[in-house]
C-alpha atoms as a PDB file:
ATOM      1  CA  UNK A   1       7.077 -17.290 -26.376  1.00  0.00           C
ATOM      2  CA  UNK A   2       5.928 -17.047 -22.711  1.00  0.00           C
ATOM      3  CA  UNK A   3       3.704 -20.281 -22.852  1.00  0.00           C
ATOM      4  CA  UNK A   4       5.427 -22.464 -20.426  1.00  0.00           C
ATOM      5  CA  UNK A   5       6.706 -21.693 -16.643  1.00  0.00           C
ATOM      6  CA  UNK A   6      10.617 -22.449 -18.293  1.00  0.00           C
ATOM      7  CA  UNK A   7      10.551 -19.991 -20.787  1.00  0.00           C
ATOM      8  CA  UNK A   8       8.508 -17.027 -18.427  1.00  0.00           C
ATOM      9  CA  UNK A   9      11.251 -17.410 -16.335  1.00  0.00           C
ATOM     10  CA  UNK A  10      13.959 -16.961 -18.850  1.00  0.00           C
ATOM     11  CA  UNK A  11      12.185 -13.970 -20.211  1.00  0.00           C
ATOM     12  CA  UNK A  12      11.789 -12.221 -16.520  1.00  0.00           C
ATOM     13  CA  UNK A  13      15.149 -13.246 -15.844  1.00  0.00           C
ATOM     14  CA  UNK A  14      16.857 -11.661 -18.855  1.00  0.00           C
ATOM     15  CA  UNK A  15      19.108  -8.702 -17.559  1.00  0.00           C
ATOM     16  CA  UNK A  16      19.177  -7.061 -21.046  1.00  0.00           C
ATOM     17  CA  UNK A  17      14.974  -6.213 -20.785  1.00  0.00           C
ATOM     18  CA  UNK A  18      14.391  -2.882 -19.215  1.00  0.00           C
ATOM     19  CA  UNK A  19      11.400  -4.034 -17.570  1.00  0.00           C
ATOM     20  CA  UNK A  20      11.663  -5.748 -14.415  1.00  0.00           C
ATOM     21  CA  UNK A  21       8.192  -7.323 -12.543  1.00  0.00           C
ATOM     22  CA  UNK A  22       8.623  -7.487  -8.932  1.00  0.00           C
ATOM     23  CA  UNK A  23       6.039  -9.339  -7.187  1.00  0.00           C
ATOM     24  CA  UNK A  24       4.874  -8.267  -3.210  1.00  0.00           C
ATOM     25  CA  UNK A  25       2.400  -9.666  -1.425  1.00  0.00           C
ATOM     26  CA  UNK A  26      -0.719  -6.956  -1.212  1.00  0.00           C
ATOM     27  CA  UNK A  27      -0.623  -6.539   2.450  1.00  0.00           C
ATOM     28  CA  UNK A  28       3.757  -5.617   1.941  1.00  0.00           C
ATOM     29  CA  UNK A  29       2.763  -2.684  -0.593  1.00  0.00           C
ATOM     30  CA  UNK A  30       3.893   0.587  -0.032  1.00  0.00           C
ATOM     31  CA  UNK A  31       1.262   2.051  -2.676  1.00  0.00           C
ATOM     32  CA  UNK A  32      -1.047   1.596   0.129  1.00  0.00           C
ATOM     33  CA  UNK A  33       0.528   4.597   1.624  1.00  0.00           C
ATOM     34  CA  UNK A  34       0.530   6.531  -1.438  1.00  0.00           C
ATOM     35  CA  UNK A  35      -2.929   5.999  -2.136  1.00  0.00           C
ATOM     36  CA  UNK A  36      -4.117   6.504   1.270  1.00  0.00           C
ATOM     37  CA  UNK A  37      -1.685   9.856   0.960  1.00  0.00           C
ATOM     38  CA  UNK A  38      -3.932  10.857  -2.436  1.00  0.00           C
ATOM     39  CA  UNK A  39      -7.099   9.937  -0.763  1.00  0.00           C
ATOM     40  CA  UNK A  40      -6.661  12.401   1.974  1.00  0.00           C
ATOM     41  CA  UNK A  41      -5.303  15.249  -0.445  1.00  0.00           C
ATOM     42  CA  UNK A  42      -8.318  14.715  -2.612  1.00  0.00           C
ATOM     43  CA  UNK A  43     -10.781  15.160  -0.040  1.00  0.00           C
ATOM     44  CA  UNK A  44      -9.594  18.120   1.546  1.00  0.00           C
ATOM     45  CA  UNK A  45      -8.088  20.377  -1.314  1.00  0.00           C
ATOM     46  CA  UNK A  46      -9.144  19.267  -4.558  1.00  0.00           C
ATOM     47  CA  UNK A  47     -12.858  18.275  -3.887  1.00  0.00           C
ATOM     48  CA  UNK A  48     -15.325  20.849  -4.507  1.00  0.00           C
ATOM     49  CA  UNK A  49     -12.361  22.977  -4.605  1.00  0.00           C
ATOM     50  CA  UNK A  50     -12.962  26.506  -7.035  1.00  0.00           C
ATOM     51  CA  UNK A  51      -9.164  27.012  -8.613  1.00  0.00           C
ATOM     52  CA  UNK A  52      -9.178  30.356 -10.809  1.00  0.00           C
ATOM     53  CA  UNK A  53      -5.630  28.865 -12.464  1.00  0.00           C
ATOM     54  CA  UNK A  54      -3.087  26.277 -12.427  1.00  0.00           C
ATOM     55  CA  UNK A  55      -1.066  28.417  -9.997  1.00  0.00           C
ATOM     56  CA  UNK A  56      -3.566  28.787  -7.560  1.00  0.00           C
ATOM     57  CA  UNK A  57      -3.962  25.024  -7.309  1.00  0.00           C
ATOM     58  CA  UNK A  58      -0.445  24.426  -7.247  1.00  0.00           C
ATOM     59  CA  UNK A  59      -0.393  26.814  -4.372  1.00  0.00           C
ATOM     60  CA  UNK A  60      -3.019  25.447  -2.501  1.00  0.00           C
ATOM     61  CA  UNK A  61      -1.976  22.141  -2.928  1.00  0.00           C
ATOM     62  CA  UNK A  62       1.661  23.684  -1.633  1.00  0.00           C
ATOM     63  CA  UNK A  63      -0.085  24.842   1.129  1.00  0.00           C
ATOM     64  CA  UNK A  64      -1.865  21.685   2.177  1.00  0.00           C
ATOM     65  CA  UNK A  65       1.472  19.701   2.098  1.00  0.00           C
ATOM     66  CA  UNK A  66       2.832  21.994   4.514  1.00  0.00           C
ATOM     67  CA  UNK A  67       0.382  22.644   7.076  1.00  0.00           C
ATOM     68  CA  UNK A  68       0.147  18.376   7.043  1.00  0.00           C
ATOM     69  CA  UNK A  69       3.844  18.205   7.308  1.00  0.00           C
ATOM     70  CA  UNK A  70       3.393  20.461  10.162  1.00  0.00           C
ATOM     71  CA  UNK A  71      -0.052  18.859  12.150  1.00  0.00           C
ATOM     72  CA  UNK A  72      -0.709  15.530  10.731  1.00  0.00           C
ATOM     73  CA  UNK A  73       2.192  13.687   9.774  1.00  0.00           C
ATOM     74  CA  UNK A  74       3.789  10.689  11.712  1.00  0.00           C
ATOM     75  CA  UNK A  75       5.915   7.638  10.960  1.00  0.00           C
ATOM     76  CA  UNK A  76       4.254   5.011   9.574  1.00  0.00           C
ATOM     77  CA  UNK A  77       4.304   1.624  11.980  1.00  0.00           C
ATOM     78  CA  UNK A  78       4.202  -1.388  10.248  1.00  0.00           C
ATOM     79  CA  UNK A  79       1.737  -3.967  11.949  1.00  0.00           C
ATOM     80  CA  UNK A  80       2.148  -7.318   9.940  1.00  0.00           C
ATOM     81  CA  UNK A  81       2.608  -9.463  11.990  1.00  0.00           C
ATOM     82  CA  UNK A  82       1.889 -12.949   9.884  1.00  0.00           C
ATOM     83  CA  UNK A  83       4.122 -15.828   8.356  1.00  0.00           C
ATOM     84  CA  UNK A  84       7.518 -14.908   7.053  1.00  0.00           C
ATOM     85  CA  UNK A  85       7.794 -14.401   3.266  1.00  0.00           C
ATOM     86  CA  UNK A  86       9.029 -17.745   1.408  1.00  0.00           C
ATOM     87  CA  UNK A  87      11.317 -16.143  -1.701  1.00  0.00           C
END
């Protein structure tokens, strides 16, 4: 069915599939943000971290999100600064 470029692009094209694929360029990807955002969770709650329930985790993780709300958190500034995308 997908074998040739024609009918790939019929099938991504469809508006009746409930799939959609989306393709971005790696360096345009906001999932960098989100992973860098787990990355820095990770290391400084849940590593090594000693939770007695799922509450207490759930708290401290509460707690994290705050204080870096609070401290730590700034607008993101896009640097990019190569070719414009051809679409």
């Amino acid at each position: 069915m997908l074998k040739s470029v024609p009918t790939r692009k019929a099938f991504l094209t469809d508006a009746s599939h409930r799939i959609r694929f989306v393709y971005l360029p790696k360096h345009t990807s906001w999932l960098n943000q989100v992973e860098i955002w787990f990355s820095v969770r990770t290391r400084r709650v849940l590593k090594r971290g000693d939770f007695r329930s799922k509450a207490e985790l759930r708290n401290r993780l509460l707690e994290f999100i705050a204080s870096f709300s609070r401290t730590m958190a700034k607008p993101c500034k896009w640097t990019y600064a190569g070719r414009p995308l051809n679409v």
